[in-house]
C-alpha atoms as a PDB file:
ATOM      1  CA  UNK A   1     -92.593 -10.537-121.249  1.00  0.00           C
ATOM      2  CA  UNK A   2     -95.944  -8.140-120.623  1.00  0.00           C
ATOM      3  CA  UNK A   3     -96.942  -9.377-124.140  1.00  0.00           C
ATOM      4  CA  UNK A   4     -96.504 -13.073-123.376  1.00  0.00           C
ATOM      5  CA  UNK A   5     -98.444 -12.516-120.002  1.00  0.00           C
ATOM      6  CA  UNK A   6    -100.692 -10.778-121.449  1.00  0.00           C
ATOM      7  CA  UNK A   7    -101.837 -13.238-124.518  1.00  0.00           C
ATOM      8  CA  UNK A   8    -102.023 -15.981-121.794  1.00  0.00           C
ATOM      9  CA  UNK A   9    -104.383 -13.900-119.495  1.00  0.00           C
ATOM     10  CA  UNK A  10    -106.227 -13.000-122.452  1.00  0.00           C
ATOM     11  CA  UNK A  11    -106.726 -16.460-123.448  1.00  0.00           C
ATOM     12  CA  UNK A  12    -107.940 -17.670-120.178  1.00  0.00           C
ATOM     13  CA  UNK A  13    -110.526 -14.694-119.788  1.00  0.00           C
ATOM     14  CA  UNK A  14    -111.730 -16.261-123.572  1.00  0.00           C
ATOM     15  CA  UNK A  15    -112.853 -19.452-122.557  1.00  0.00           C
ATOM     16  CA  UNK A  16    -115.201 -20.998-120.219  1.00  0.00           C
ATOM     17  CA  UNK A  17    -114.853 -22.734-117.290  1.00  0.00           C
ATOM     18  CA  UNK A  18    -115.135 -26.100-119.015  1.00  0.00           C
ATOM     19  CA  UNK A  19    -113.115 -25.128-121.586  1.00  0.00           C
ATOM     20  CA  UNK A  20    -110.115 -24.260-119.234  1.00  0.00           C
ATOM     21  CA  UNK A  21    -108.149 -27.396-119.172  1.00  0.00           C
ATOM     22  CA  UNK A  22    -108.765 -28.451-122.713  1.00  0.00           C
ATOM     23  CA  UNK A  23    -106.831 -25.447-124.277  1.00  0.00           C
ATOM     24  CA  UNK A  24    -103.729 -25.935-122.644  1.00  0.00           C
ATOM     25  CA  UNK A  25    -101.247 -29.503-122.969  1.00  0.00           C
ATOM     26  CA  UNK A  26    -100.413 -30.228-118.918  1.00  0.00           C
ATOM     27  CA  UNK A  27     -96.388 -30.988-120.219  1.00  0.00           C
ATOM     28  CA  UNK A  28     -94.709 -27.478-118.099  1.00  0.00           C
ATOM     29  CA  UNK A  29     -91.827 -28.626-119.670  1.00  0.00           C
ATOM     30  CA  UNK A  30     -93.038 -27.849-123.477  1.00  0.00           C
ATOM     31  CA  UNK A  31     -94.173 -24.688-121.882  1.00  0.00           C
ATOM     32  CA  UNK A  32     -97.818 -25.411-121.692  1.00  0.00           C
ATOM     33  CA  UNK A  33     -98.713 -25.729-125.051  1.00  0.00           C
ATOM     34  CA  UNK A  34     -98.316 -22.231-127.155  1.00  0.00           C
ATOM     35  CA  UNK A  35     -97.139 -20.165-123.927  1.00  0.00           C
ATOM     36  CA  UNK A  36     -93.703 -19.445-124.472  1.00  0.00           C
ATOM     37  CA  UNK A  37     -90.920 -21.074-122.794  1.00  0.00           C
ATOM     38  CA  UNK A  38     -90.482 -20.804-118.884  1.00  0.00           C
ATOM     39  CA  UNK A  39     -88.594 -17.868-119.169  1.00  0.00           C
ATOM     40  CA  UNK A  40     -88.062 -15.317-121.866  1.00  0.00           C
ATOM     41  CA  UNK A  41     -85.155 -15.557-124.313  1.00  0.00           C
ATOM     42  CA  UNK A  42     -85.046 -19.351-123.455  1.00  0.00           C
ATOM     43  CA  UNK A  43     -85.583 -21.469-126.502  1.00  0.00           C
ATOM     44  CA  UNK A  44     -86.762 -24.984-126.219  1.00  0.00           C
ATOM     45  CA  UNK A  45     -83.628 -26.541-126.343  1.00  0.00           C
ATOM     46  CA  UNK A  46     -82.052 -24.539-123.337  1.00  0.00           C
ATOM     47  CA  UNK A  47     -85.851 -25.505-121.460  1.00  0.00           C
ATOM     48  CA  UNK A  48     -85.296 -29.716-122.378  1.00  0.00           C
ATOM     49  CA  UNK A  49     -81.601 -29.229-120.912  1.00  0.00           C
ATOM     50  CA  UNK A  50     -82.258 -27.391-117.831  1.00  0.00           C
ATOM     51  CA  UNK A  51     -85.317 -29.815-117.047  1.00  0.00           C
ATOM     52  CA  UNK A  52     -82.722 -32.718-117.713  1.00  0.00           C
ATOM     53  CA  UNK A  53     -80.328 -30.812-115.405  1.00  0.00           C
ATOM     54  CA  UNK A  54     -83.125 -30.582-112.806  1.00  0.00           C
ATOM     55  CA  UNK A  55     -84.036 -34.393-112.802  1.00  0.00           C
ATOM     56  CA  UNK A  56     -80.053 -35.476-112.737  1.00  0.00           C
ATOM     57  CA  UNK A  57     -79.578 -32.848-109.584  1.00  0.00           C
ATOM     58  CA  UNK A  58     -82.697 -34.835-107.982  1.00  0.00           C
ATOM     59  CA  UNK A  59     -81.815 -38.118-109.040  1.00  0.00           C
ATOM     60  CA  UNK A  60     -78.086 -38.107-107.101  1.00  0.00           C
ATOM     61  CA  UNK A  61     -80.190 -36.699-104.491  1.00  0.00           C
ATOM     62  CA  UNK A  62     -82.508 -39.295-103.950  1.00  0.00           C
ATOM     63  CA  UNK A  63     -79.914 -41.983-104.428  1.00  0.00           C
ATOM     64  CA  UNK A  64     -77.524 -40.326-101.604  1.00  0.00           C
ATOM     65  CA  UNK A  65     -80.934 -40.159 -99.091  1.00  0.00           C
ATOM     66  CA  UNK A  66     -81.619 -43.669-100.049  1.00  0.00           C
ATOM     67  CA  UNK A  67     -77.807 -45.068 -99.038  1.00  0.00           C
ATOM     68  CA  UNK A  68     -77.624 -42.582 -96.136  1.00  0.00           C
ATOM     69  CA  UNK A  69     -81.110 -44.348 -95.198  1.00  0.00           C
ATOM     70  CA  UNK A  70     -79.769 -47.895 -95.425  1.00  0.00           C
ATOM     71  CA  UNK A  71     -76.585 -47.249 -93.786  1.00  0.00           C
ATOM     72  CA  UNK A  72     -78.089 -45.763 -90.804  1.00  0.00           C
ATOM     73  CA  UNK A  73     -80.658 -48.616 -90.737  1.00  0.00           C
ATOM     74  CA  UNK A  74     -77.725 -51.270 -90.575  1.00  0.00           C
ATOM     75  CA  UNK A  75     -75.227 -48.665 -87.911  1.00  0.00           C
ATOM     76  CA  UNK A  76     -78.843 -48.597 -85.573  1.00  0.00           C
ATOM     77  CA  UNK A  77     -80.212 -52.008 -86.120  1.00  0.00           C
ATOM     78  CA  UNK A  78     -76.663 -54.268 -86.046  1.00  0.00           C
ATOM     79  CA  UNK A  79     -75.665 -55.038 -82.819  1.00  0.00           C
ATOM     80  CA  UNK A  80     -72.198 -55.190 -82.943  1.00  0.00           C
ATOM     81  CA  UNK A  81     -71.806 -52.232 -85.206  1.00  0.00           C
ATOM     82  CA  UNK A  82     -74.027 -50.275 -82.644  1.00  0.00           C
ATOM     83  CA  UNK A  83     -72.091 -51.278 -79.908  1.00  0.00           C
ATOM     84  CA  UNK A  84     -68.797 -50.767 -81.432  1.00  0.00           C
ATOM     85  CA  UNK A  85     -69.993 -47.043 -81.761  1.00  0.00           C
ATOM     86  CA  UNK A  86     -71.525 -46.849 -78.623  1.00  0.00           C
ATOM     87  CA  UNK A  87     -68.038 -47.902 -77.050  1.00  0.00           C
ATOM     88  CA  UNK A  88     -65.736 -45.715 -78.706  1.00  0.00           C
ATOM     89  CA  UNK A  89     -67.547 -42.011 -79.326  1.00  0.00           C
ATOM     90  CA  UNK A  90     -64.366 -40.744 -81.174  1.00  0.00           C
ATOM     91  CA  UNK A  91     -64.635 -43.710 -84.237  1.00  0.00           C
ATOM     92  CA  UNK A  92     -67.931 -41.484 -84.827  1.00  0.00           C
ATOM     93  CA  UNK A  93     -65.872 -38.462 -85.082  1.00  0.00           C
ATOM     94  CA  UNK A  94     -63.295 -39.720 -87.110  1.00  0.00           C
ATOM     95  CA  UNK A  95     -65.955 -40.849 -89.584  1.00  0.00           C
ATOM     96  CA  UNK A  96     -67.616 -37.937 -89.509  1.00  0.00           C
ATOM     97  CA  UNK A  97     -64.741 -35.551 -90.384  1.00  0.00           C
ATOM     98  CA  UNK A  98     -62.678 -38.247 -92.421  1.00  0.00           C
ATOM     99  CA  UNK A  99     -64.728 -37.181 -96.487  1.00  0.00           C
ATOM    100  CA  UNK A 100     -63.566 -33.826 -95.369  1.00  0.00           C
ATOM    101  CA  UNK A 101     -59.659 -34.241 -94.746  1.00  0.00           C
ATOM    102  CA  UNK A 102     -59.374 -36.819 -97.541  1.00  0.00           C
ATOM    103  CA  UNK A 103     -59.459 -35.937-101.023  1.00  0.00           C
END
């Protein structure tokens, strides 16, 4: 690892200001060109399937915001369904403890 760091530091005392961002490819997930992978003793492949990993874990998170989003939207802006809350508090409870009794 000092080895790696140090080629890169190296590198960047080498060039010029100018020449700063045209020695290096902006892709972080190809490890920046000839830097070595993110971390040490991870090969390419193990980098392209933890980046993969990282943008499924994201994905399922923005599509859970997104339906949380629009069902709040319809529970706030729907009359009835806001009333129907609003008139019996322990519906809210049920719903909110129901995904963790069921399996």
């Amino acid at each position: 690892m000092k080895g790696s760091c140090f080629v890169l530091l190296q590198k960047v005392a080498d060039m010029g200001v100018g020449d700063f961002q045209a020695g290096f490819d902006d892709d972080i997930e190809k490890g920046f060109g000839q830097t070595p992978a993110l971390y040490p003793g991870i090969g390419a492949d193990e980098n392209t399937l933890r980046w993969g990993f990282i943008r499924k874990v994201y994905g399922i998170l923005s599509v859970q915001f997104v339906l949380t989003t629009v069902v709040a939207g319809f529970v706030v802006l729907s009359t009835p369904v806001s009333q129907f809350f609003q008139a019996n508090p322990i519906s809210v409870i049920v719903l909110a403890f129901l995904p963790l009794i069921c399996k």
